[in-house]
Protein backbone atom coordinates (compact mmCIF):
# COMPACT_ATOMS: atom_id res chain seq x y z
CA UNK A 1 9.50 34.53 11.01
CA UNK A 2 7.88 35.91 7.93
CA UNK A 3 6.55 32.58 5.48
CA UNK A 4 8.35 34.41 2.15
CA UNK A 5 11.65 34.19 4.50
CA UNK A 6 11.09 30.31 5.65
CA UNK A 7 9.63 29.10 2.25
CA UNK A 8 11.48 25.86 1.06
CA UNK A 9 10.39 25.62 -3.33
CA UNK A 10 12.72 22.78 -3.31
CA UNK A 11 11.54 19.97 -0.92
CA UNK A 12 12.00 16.11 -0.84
CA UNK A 13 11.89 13.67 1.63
CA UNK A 14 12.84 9.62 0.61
CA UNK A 15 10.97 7.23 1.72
CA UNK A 16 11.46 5.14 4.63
CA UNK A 17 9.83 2.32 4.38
CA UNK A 18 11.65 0.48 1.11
CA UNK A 19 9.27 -2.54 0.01
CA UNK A 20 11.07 -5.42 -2.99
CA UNK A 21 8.81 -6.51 -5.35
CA UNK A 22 6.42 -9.62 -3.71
CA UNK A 23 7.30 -12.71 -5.60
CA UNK A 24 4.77 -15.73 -5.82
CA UNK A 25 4.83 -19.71 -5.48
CA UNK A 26 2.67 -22.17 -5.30
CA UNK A 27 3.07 -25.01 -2.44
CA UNK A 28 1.01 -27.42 -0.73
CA UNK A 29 -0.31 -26.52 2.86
CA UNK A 30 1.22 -29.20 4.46
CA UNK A 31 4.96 -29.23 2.62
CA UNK A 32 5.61 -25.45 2.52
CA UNK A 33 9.09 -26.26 1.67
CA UNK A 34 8.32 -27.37 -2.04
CA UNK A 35 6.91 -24.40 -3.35
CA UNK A 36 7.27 -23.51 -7.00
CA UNK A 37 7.63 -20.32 -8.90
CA UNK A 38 4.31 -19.41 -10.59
CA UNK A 39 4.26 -18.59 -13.66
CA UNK A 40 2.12 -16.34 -16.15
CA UNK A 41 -0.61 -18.44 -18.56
CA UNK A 42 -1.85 -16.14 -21.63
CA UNK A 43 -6.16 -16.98 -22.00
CA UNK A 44 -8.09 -16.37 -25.00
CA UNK A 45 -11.66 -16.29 -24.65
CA UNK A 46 -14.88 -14.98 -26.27
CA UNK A 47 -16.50 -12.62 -23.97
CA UNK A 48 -20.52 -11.54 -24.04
CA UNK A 49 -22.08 -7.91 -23.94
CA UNK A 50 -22.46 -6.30 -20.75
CA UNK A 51 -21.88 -2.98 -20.64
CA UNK A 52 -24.73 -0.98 -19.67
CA UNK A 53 -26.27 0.96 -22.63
CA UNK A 54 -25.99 4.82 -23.05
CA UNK A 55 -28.39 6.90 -24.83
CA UNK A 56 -27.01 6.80 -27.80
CA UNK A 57 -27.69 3.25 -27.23
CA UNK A 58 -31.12 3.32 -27.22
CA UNK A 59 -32.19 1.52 -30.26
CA UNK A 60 -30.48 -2.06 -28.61
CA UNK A 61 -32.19 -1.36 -25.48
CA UNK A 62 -35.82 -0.74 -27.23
CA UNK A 63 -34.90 -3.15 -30.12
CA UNK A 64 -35.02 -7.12 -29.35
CA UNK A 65 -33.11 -8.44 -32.14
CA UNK A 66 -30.99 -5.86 -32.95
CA UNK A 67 -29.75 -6.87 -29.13
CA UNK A 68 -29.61 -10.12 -30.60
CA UNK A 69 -27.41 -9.25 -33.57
CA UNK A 70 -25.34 -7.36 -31.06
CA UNK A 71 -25.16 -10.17 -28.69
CA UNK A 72 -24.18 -12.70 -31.54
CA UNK A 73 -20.90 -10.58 -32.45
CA UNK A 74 -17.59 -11.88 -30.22
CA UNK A 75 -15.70 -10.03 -27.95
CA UNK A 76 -12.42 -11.67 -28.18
CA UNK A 77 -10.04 -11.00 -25.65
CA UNK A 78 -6.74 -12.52 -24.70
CA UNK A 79 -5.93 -12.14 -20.91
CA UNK A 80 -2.44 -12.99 -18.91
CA UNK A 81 -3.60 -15.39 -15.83
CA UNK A 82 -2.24 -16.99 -12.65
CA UNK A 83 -3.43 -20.21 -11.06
CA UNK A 84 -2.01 -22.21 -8.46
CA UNK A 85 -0.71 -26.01 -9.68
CA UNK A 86 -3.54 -28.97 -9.77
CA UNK A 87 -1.76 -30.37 -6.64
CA UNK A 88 -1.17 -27.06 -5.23
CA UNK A 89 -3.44 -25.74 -2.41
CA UNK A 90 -1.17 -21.77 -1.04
CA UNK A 91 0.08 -19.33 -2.42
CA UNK A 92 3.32 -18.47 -1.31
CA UNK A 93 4.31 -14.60 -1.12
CA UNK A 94 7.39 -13.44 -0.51
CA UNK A 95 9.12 -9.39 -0.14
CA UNK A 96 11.66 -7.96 1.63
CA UNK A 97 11.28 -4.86 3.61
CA UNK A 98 13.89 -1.90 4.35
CA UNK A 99 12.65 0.42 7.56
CA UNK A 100 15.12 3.43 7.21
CA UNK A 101 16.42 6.35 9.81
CA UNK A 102 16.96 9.73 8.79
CA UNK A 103 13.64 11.65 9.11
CA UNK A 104 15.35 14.69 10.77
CA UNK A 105 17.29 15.35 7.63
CA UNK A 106 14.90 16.15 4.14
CA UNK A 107 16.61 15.10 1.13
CA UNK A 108 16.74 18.19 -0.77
CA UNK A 109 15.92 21.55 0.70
CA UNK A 110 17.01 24.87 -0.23
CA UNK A 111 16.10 26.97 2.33
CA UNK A 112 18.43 26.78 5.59
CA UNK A 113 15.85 28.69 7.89
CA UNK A 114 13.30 26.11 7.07
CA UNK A 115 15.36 23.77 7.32
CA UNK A 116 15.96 24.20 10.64
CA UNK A 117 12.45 24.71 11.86
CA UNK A 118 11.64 21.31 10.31
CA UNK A 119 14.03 19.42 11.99
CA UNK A 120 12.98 21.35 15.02
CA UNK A 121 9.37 19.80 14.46
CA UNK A 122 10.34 16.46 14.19
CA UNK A 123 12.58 16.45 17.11
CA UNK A 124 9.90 17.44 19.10
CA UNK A 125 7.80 14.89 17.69
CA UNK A 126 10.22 11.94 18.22
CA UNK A 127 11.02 12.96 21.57
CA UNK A 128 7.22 13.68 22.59
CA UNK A 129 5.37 10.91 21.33
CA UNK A 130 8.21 8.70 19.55
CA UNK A 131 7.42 6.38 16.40
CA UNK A 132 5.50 3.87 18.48
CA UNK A 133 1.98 4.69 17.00
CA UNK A 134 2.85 4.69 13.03
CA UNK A 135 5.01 1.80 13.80
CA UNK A 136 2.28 -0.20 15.47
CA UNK A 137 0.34 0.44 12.33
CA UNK A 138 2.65 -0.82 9.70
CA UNK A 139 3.55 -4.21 11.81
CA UNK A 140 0.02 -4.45 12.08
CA UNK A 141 -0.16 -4.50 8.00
CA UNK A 142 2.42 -6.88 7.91
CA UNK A 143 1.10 -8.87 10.33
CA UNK A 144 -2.60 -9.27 9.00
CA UNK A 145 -1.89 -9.74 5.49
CA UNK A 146 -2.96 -6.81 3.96
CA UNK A 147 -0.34 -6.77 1.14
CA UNK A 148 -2.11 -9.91 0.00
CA UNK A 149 -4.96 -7.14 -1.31
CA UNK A 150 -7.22 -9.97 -3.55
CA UNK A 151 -5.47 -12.96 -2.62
CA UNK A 152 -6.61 -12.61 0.96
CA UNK A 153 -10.38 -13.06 0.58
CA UNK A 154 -11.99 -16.48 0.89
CA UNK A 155 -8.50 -18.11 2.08
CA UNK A 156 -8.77 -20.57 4.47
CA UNK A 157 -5.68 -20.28 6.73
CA UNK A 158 -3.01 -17.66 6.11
CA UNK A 159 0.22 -17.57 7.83
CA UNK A 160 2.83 -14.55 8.06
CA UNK A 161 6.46 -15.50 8.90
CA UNK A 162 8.81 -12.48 9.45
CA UNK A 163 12.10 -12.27 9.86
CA UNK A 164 14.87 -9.70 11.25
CA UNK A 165 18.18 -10.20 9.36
CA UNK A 166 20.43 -7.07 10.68
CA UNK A 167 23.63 -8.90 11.59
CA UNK A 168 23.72 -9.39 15.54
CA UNK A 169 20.08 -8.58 15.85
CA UNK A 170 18.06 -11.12 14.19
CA UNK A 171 14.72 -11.65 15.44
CA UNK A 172 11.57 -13.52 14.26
CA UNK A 173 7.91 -13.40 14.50
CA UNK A 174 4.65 -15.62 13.13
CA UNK A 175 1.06 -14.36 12.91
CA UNK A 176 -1.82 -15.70 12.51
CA UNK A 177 -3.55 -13.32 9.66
CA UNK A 178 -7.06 -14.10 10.15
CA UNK A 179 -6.94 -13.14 13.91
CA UNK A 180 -6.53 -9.78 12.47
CA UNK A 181 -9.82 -7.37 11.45
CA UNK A 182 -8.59 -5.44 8.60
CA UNK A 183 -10.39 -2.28 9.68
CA UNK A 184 -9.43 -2.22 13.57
CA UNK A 185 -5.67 -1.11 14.05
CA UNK A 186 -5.73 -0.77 17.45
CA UNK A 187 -5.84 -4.46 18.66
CA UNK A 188 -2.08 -5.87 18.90
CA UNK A 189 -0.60 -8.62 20.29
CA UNK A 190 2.63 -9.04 22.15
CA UNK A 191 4.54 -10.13 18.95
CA UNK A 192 3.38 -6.94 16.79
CA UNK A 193 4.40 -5.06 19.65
CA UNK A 194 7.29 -6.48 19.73
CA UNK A 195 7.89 -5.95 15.70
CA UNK A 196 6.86 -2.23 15.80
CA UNK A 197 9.64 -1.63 19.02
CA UNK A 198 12.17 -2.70 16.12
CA UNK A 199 10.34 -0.61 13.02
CA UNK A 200 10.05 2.54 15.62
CA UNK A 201 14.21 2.05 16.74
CA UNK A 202 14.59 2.65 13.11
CA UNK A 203 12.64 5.45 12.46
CA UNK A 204 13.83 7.07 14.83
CA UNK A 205 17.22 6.79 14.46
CA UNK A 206 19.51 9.44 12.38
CA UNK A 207 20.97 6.45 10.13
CA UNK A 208 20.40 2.98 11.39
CA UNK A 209 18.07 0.64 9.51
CA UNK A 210 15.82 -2.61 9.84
CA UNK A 211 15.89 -5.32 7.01
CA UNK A 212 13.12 -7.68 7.28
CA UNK A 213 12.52 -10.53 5.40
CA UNK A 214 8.70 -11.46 4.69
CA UNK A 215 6.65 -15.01 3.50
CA UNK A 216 3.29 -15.27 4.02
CA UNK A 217 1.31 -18.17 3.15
CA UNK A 218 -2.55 -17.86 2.46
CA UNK A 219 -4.65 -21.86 1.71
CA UNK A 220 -6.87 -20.71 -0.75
CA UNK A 221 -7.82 -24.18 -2.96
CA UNK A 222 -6.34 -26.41 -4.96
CA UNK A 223 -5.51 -24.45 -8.97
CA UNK A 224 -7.25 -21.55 -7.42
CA UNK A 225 -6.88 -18.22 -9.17
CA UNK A 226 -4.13 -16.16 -7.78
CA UNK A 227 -3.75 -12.20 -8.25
CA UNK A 228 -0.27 -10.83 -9.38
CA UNK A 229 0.19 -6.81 -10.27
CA UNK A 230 -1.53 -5.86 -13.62
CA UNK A 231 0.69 -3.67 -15.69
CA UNK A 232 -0.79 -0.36 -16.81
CA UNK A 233 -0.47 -0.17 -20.86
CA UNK A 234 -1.46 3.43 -21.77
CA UNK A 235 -1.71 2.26 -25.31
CA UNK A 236 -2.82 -1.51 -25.83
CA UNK A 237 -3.26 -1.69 -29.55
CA UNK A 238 -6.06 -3.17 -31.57
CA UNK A 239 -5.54 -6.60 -31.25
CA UNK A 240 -3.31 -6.87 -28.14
CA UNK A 241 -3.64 -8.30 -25.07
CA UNK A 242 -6.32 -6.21 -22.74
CA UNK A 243 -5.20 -7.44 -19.48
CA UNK A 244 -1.54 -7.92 -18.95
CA UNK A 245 -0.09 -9.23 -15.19
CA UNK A 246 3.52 -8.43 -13.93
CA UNK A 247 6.23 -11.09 -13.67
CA UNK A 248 9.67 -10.81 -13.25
CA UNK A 249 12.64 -13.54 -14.61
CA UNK A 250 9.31 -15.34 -15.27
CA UNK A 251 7.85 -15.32 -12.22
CA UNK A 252 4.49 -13.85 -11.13
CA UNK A 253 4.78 -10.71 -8.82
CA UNK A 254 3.21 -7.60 -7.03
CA UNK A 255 4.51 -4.55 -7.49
CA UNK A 256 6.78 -2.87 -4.71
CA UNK A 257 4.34 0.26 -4.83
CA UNK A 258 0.95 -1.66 -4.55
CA UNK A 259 3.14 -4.07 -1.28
CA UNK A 260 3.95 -0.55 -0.11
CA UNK A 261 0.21 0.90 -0.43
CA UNK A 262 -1.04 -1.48 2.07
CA UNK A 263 2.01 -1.33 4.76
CA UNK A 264 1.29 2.55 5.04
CA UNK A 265 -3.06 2.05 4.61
CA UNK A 266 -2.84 3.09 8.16
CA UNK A 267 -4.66 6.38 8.01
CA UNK A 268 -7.78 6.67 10.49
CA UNK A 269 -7.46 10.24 11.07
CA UNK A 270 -9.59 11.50 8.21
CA UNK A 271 -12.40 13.37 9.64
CA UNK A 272 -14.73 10.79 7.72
CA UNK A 273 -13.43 7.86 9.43
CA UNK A 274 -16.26 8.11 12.28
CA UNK A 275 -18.68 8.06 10.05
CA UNK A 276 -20.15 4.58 9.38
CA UNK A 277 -21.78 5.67 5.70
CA UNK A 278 -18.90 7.48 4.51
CA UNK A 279 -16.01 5.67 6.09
CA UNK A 280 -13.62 3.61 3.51
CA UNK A 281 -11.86 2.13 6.74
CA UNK A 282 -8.08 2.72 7.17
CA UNK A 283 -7.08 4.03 3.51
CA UNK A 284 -3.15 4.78 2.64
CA UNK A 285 -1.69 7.69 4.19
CA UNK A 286 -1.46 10.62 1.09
CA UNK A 287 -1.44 14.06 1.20
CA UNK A 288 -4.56 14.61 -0.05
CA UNK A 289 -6.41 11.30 1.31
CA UNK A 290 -6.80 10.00 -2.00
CA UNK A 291 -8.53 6.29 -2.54
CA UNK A 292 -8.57 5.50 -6.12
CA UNK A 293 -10.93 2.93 -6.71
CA UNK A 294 -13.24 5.26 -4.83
CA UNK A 295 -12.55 8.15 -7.20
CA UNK A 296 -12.69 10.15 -3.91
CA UNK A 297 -10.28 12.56 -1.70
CA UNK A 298 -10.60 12.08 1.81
CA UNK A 299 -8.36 15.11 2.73
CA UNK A 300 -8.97 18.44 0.94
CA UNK A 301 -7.66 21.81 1.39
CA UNK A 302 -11.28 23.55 1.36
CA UNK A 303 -11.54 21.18 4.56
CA UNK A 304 -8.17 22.19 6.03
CA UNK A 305 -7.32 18.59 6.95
CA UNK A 306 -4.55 17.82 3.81
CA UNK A 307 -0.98 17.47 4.42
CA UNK A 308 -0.18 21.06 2.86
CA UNK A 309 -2.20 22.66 5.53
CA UNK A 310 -1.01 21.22 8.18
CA UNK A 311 2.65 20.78 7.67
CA UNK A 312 3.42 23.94 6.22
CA UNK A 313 1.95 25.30 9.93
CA UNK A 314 3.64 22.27 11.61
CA UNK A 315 6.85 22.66 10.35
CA UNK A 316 7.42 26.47 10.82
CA UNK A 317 6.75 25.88 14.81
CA UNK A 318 3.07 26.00 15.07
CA UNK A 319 1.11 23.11 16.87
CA UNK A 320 -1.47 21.12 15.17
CA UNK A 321 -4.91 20.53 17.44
CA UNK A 322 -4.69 17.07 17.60
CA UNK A 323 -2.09 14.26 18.51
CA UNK A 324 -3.46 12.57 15.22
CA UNK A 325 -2.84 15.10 12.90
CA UNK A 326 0.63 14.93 13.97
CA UNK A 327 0.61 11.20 13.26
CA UNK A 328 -0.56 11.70 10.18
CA UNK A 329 2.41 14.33 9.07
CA UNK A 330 4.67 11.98 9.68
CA UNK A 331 2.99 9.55 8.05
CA UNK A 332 3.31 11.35 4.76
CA UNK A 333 7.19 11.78 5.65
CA UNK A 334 7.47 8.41 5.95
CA UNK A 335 6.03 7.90 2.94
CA UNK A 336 8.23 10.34 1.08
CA UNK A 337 7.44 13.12 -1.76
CA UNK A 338 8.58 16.21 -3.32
CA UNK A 339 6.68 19.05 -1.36
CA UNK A 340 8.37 22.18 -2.78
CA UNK A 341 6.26 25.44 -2.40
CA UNK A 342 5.82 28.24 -4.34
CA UNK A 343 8.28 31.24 -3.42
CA UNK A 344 6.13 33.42 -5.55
């Protein structure tokens, strides 16, 4: 079939994999029962030059004591913080997480031949190789903590406790975080196996769903630091706070999209992956391999290896080279989007 007669330019696809907001508390190691909401603490503080100079800076760099004078002028700042209690050794973290059905069917498309061929695809997909692999993957980032992003370095025991709560079919698990290697998402253990059977049953299915309930506690000192969401302010203000952290009813929290980042950072695919320069690890699955903080795209069109390329082949019937690239199409469809194309 021609492309101009199977072209979808409205396209959408929900999400499957529904994170809440992650809530913290502080509690003590040994009484994890007693934990307490944390709350936000507003800082002022006097901060020192650091930035490196420009050229336009070059009269502080050759100049002494007009570095001086610089030096001697404050940079006050007022900061939102999070801390742990005096008496208070973990950081409790706690989310829920909704695993839905329903890949076969987009959300919005306007194009019935398309349509079809698409849910074609994925029934070949499901029946074929089944949700196992991508489902491994995210019960692996639920079980090794990943979702604690900052909060997980330099803790001393972390514990993940999750729980099933569909009526007639509740389940529970426990992992041990630090057995986990943050880059390796091939080594399971019986219990993740056992979670991604239930988060692959829901994928799968044409309506069902999995609720599971998430706490994970991570020892990381007593009044240690802890790391909530920081809000992005487009427009701070002269004056205003420069760093402000996300609470909600008062209580310190991580945003659903950064909880949801780290479930789907289960993208090895990229053809950088091998390489042990270039490689940024497992990075979220996007559909043009995107990593932020890097300021890179792993997946680019010139390189035929984005999402574009290969689902718009995918989906219209073709076959994709590689089991992987497959994985990583649904991947994105898990992840949801608007991926409307051009009729023009």
């Amino acid at each position: 079939m021609a492309k101009k007669e199977n072209t979808a330019s409205v396209l959408a696809f929900e999400k499957k994999l529904v994170p809440s907001d992650g809530y913290m508390y502080g509690c003590q190691w040994g009484n994890k029962v007693e934990a307490l909401a944390l709350s936000l603490k507003e800082k002022s503080i006097r901060g020192t030059i650091s930035n490196r100079f420009g050229k336009k800076d070059k009269a502080l760099a050759d100049d002494p004591m007009a570095l001086g004078k610089k030096v001697e002028s404050p940079n006050l700042q007022t900061v939102d913080a999070c801390s742990l209690g005096a008496e208070q050794d973990t950081l409790k973290l706690h989310f829920t997480l909704k695993v839905l059905g329903g890949l076969k069917q987009p959300s919005a498309c306007n194009n019935a031949a398309f349509k079809q061929s698409y849910q074609q695809a994925v029934s070949n997909y499901i029946e074929t190789r089944g949700m196992k692999e991508l489902a491994k993957r995210y019960a692996l980032n639920i079980a090794n903590a990943r979702f604690l992003w900052r909060n997980r370095f330099g803790a001393e025991n972390i514990l993940v406790d999750v729980k099933a709560l569909n009526k007639d079919a509740e389940q529970s698990w426990e992992f041990d975080a630090l057995e986990f290697n943050l880059r390796d998402l091939e080594n399971i253990t019986a219990d993740v196996d056992s979670l991604a059977e239930r988060i692959a049953s829901a994928l799968m299915s044409d309506n069902d769903f999995l609720m599971l309930d998430v706490t994970c506690y991570a020892k990381i000192g007593k009044a240690q630091d802890v790391y909530p969401s920081e809000e992005l302010v487009l427009d701070k203000g002269k004056g205003n706070k420069s760093k402000i952290l996300y609470a909600v009813d008062g209580i310190a929290a991580m945003h659903s999209q950064k909880v949801g980042n780290a479930l789907r950072t289960i993208d090895t695919w990229y053809p950088e992956h091998s390489d042990l320069i270039a490689s940024a690890g497992p990075i979220a699955i996007e559909p043009y391999g995107a990593v932020t903080n890097l300021g890179k795209a792993f997946r680019t069109p010139a390189d035929k290896q984005d999402f574009y390329t290969f689902f718009d082949n995918w989906a219209r019937g073709g076959e994709l080279v590689r089991a992987e690239d497959e994985h990583y199409v649904m991947g994105v469809l898990v992840r949801g989007g608007v991926f409307g194309e051009s009729d023009k």
